[in-house]
C-alpha atoms as a PDB file:
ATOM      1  CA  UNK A   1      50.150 313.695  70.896  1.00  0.00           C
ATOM      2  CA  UNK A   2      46.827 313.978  72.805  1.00  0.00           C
ATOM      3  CA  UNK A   3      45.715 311.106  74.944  1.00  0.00           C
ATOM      4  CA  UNK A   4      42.467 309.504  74.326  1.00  0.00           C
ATOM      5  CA  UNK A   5      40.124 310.360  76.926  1.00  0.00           C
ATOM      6  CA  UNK A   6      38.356 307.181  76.658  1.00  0.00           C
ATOM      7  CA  UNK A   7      42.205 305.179  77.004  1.00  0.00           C
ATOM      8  CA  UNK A   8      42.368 307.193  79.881  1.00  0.00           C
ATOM      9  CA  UNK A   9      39.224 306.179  81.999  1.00  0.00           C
ATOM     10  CA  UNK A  10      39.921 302.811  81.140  1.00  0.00           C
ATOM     11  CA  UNK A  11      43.821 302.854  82.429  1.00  0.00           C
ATOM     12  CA  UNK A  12      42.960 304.460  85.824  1.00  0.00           C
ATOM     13  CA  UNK A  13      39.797 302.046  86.177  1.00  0.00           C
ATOM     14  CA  UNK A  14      41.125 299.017  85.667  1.00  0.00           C
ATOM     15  CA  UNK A  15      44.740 300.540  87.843  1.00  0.00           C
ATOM     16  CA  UNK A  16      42.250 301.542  90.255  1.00  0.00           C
ATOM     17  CA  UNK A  17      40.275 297.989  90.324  1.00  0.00           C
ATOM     18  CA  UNK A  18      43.446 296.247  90.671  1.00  0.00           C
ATOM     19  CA  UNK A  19      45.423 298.030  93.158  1.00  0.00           C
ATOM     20  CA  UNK A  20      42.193 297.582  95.703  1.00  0.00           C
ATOM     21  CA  UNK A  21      42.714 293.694  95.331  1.00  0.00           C
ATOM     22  CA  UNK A  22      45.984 294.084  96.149  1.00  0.00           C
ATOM     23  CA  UNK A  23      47.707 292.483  92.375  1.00  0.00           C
ATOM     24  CA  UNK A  24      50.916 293.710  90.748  1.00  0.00           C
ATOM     25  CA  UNK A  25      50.549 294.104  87.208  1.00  0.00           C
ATOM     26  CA  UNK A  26      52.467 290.720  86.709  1.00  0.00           C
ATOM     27  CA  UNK A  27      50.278 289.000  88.595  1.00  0.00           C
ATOM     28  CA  UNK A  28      46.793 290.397  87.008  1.00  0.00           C
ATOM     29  CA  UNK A  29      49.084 289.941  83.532  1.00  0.00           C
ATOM     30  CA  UNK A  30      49.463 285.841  84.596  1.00  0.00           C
ATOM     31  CA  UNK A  31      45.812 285.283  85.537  1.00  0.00           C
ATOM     32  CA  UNK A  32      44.547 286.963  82.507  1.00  0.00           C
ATOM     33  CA  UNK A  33      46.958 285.291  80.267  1.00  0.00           C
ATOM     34  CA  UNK A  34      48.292 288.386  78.955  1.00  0.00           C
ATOM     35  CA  UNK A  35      51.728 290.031  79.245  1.00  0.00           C
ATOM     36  CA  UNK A  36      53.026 292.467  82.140  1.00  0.00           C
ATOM     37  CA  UNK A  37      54.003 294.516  79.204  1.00  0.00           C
ATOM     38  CA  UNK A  38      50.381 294.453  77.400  1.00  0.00           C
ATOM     39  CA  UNK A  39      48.780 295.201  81.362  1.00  0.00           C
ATOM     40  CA  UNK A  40      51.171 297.419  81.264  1.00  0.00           C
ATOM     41  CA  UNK A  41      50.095 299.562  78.171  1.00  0.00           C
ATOM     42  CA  UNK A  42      46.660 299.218  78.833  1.00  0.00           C
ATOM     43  CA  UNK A  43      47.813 301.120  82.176  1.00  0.00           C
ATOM     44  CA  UNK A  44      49.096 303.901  81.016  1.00  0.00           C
ATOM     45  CA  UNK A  45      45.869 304.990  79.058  1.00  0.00           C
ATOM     46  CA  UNK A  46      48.746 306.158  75.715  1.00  0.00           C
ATOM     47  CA  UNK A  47      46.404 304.679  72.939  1.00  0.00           C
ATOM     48  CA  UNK A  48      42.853 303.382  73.369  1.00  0.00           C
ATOM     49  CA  UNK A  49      44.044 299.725  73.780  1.00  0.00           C
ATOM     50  CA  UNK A  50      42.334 296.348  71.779  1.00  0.00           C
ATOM     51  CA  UNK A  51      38.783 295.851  73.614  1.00  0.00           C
ATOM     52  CA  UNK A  52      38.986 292.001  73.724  1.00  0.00           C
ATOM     53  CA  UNK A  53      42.591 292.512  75.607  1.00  0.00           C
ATOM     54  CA  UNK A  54      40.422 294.451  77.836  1.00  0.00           C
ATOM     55  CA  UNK A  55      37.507 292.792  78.517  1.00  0.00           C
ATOM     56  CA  UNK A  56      40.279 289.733  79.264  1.00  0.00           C
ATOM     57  CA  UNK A  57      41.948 291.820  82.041  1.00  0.00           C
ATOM     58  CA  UNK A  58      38.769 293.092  83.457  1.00  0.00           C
ATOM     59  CA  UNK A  59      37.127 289.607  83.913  1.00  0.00           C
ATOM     60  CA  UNK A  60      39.678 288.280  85.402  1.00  0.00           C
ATOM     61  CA  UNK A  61      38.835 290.760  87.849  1.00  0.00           C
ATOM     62  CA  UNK A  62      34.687 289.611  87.986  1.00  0.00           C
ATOM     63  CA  UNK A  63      33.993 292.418  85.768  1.00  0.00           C
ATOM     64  CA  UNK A  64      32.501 293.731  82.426  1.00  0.00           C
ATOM     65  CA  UNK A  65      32.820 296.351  80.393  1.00  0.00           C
ATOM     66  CA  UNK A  66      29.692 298.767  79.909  1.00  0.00           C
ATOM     67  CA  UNK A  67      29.610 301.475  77.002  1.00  0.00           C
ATOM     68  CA  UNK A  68      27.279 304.842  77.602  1.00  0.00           C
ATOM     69  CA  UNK A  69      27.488 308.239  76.145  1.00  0.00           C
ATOM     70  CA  UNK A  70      27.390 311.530  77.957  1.00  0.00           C
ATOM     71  CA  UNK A  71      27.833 314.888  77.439  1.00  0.00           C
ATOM     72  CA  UNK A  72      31.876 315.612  76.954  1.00  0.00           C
ATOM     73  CA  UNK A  73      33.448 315.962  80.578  1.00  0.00           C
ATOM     74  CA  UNK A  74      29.750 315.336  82.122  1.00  0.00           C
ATOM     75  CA  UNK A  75      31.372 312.873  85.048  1.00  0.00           C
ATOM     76  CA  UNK A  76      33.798 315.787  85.844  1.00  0.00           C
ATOM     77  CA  UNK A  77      30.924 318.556  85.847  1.00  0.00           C
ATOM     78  CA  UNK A  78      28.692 316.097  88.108  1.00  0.00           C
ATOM     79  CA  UNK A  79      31.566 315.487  90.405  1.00  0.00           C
ATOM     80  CA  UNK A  80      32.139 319.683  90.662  1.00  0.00           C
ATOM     81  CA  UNK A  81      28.222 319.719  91.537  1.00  0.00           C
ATOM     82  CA  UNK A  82      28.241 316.883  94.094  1.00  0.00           C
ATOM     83  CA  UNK A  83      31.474 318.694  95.522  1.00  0.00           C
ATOM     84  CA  UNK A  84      29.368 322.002  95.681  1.00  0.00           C
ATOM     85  CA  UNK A  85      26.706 320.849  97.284  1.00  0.00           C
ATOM     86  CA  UNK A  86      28.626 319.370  99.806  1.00  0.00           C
ATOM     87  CA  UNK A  87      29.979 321.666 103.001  1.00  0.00           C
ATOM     88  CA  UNK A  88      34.002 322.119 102.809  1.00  0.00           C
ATOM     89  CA  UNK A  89      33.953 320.075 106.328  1.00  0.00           C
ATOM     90  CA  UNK A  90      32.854 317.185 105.287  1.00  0.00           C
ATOM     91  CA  UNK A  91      34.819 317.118 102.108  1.00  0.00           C
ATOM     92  CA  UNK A  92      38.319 317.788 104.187  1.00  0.00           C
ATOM     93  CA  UNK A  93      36.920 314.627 105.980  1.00  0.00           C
ATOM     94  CA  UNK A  94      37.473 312.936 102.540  1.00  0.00           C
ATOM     95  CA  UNK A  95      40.990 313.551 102.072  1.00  0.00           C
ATOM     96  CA  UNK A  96      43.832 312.390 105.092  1.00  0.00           C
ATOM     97  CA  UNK A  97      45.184 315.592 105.112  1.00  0.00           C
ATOM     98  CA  UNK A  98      45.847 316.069 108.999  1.00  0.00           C
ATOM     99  CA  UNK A  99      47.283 312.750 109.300  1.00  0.00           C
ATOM    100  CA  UNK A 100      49.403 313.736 106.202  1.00  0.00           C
ATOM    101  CA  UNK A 101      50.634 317.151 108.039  1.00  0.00           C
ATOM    102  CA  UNK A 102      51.120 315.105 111.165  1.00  0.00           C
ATOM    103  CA  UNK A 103      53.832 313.026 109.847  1.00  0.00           C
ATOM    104  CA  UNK A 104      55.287 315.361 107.964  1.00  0.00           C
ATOM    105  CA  UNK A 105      56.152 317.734 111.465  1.00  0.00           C
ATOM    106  CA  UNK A 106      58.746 320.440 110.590  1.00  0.00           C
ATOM    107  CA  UNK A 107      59.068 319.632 107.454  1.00  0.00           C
ATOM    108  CA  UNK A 108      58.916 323.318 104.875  1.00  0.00           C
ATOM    109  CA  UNK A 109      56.109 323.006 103.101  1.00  0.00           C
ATOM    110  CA  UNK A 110      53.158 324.486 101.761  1.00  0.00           C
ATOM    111  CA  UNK A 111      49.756 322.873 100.510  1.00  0.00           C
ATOM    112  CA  UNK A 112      49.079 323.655  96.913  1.00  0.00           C
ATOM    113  CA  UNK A 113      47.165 322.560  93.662  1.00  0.00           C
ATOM    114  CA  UNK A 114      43.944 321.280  94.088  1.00  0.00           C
ATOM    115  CA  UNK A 115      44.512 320.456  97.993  1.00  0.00           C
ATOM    116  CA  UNK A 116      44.947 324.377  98.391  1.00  0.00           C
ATOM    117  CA  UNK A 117      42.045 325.494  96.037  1.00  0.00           C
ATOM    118  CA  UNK A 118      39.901 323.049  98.465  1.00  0.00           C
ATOM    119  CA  UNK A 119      40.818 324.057 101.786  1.00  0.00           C
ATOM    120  CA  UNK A 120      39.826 327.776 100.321  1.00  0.00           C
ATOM    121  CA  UNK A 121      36.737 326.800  99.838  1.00  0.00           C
ATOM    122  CA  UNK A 122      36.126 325.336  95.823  1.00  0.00           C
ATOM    123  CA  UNK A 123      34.722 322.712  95.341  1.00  0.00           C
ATOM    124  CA  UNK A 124      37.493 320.659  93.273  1.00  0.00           C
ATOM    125  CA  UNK A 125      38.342 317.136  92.244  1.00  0.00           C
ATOM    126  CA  UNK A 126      41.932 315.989  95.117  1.00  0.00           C
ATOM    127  CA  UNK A 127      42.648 312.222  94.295  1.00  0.00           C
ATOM    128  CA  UNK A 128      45.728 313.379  96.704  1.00  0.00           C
ATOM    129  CA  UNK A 129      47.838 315.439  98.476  1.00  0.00           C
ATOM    130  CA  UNK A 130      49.751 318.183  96.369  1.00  0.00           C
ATOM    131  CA  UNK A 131      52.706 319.598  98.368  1.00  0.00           C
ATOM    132  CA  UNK A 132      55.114 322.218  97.641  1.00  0.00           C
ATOM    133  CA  UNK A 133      58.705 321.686  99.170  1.00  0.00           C
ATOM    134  CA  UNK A 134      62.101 323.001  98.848  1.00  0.00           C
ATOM    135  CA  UNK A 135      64.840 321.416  97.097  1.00  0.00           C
ATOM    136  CA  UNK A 136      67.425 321.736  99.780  1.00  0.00           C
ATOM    137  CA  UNK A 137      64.954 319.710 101.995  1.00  0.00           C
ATOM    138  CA  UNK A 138      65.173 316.761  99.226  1.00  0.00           C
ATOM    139  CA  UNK A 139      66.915 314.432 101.542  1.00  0.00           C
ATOM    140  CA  UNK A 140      64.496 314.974 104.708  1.00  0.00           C
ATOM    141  CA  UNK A 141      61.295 314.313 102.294  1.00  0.00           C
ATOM    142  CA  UNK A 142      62.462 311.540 100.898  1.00  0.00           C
ATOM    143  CA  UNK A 143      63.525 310.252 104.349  1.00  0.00           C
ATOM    144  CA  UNK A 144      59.625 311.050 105.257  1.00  0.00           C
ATOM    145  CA  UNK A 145      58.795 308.960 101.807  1.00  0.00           C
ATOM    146  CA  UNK A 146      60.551 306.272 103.276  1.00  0.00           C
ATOM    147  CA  UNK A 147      59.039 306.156 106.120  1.00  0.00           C
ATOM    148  CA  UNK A 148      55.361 306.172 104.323  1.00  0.00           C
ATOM    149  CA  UNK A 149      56.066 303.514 102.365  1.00  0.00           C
ATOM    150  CA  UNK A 150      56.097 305.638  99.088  1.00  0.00           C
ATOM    151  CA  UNK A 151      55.975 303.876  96.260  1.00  0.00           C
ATOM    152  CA  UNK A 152      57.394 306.051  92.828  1.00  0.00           C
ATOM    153  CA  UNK A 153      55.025 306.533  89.940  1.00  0.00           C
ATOM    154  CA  UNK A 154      56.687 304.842  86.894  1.00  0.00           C
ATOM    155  CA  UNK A 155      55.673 306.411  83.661  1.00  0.00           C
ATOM    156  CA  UNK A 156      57.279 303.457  81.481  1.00  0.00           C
ATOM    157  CA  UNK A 157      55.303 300.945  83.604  1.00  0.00           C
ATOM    158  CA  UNK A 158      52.109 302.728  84.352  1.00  0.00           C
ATOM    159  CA  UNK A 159      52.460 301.898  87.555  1.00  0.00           C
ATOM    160  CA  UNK A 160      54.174 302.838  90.902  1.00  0.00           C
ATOM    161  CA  UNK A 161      57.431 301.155  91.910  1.00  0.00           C
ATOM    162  CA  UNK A 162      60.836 300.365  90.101  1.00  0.00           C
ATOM    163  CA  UNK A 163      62.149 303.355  90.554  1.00  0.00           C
ATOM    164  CA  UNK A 164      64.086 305.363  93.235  1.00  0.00           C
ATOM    165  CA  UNK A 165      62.301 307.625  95.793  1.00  0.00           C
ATOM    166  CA  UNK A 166      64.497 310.843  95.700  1.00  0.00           C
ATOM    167  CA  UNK A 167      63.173 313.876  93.533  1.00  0.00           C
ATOM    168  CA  UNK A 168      66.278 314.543  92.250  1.00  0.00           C
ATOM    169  CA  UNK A 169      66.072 311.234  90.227  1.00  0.00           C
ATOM    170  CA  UNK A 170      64.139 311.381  86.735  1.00  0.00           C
ATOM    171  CA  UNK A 171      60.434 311.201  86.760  1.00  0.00           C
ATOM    172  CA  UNK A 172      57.084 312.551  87.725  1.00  0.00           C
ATOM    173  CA  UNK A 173      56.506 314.001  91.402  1.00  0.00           C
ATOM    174  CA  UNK A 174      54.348 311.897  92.440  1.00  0.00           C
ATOM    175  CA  UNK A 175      54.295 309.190  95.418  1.00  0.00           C
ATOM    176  CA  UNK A 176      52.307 306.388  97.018  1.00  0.00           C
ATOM    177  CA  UNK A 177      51.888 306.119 100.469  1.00  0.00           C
ATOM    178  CA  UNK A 178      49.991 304.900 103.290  1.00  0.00           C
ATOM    179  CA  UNK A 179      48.076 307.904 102.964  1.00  0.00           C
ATOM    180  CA  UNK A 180      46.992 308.019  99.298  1.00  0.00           C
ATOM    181  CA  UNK A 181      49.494 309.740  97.113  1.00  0.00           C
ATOM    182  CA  UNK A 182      51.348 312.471  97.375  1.00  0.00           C
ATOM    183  CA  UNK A 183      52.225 314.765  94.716  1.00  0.00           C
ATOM    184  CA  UNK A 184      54.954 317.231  94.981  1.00  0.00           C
ATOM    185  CA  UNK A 185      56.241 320.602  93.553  1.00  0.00           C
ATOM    186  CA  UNK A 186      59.406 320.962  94.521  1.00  0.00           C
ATOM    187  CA  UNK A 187      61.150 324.631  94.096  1.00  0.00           C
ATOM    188  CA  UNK A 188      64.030 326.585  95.283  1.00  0.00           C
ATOM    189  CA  UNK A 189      61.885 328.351  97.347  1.00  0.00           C
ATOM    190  CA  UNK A 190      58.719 328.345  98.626  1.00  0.00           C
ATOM    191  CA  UNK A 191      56.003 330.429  96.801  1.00  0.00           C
ATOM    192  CA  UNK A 192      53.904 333.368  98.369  1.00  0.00           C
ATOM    193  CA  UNK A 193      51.651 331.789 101.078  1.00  0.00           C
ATOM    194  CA  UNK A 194      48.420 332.593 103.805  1.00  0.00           C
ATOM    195  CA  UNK A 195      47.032 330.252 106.291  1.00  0.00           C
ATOM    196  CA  UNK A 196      43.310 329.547 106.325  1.00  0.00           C
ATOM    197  CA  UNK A 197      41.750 327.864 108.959  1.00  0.00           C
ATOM    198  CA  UNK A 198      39.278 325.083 109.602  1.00  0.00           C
ATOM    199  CA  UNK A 199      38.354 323.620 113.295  1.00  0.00           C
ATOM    200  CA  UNK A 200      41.246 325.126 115.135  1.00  0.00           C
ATOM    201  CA  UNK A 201      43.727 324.007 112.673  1.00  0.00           C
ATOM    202  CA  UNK A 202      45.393 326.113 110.344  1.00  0.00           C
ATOM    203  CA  UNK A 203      46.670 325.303 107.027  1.00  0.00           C
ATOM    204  CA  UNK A 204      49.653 327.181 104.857  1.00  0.00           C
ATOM    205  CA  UNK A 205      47.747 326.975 101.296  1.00  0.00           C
ATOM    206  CA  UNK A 206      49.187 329.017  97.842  1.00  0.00           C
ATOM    207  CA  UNK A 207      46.078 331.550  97.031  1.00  0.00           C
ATOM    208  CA  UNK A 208      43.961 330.597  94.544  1.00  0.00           C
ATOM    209  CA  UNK A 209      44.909 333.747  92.450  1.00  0.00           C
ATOM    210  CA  UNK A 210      48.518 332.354  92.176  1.00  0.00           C
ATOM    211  CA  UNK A 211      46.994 328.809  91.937  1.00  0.00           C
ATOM    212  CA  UNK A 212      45.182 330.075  88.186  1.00  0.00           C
ATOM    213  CA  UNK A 213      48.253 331.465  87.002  1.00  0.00           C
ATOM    214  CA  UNK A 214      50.918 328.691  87.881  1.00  0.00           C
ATOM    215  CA  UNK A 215      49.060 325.358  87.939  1.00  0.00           C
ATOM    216  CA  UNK A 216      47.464 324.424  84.709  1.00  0.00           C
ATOM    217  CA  UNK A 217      45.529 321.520  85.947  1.00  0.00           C
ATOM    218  CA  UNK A 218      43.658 323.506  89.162  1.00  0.00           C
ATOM    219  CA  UNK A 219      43.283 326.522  86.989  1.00  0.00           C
ATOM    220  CA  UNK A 220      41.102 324.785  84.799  1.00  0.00           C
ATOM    221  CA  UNK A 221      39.146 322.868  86.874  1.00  0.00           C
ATOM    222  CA  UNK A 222      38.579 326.603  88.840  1.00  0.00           C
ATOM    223  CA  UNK A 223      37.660 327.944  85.137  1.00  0.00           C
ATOM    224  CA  UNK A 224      35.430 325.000  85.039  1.00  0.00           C
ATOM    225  CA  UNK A 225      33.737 325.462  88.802  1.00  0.00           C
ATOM    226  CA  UNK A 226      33.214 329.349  87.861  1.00  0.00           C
ATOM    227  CA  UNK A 227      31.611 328.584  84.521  1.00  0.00           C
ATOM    228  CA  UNK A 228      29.346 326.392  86.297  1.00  0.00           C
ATOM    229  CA  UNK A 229      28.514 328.557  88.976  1.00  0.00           C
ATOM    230  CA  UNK A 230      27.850 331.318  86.905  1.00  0.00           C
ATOM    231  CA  UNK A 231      25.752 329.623  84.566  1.00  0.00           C
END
């Protein structure tokens, strides 16, 4: 079944509006007067959820709901223009990527998804870090995970946490951290690589080309970027 769009933007705004003040579902849930489980479906953007249950949870939160219309996907083609406009320095500033690599020391790993498709210059959408690492190095990234404080995404909650940190355990690979989340590919061996470099630093990115043809989610955000551009 597809997802609602609309079920979507509000799940990751109001996840996005409580996580900055710091409230587990249960505890946005008990203010609200709602149940964890409700929060919880609300969370996971499934089904476009009952407004009044929403406009509960969000004013416990000191805000409203406000309805507009817009062209379809119009906040994602804005965001590829402001991106565009904007040189690839400053948007590397956005992201904690070097602090990310840092940590991570001699760890195998590559930089892929969107991360890589930036760092080569488009102008894409990275709400994190996507990282491509070898399953025989399992036990020394989730030791790293560990020491990040990453939190498991939980696909039955919404939510992270609840849930062990290994890959090898059931569930999306995805992670948060003290750096923003972490997303993670993990392979039996590393895919085809080159290193592109920014301010004396390099960085081992999967090309683009391989990017379009084994990551749904970049490729179509590059077939977006390229319609754009070309238009």
């Amino acid at each position: 079944m597809t997802k609602s769009s609309l079920a979507q933007q509000i799940a990751a705004t109001l996840r996005r509006e409580r996580t900055s003040r710091f409230l587990t579902q249960q505890a946005l849930a008990d203010l609200a007067g709602i149940s964890q489980s409700a929060l919880a479906r609300i969370e996971r953007g499934d089904r476009v959820p009952s407004i009044p249950l929403v406009e509960r949870a969000f004013a416990t939160l000191d805000l409203q709901l406000r309805v507009t219309v817009e062209q379809l996907d119009a906040h994602l083609d804005a965001q590829l223009d402001e991106l565009a406009a904007r040189p690839l320095a400053d948007r590397l500033d956005d992201l904690p990527l070097d602090r990310v690599l840092e940590r991570l020391g001699d760890l195998p790993h590559l930089l892929t998804g969107c991360t890589a498709a930036l760092i080569q210059g488009v102008p894409v959408p990275v709400d994190g870090i996507d990282l491509a690492v070898r399953w025989r190095d399992s036990a020394r990234f989730t030791a790293w995970l560990e020491a990040v404080y990453g939190q498991r995404w939980n696909e039955r909650w919404g939510d992270y946490g609840g849930l062990r940190l290994e890959p090898e355990e059931p569930g999306e690979h995805r992670w948060r951290t003290r750096y923003g989340e972490i997303r993670a590919q993990m392979c039996d061996e590393l895919p085809e690589a080159i290193e592109v470099k920014h301010r004396d630093r390099g960085y081992r990115v999967v090309p683009v080309g391989v990017l379009e043809l084994t990551d749904p989610r970049t490729a179509s955000l590059l077939q977006r970027w390229r319609s754009r551009a070309a238009g």
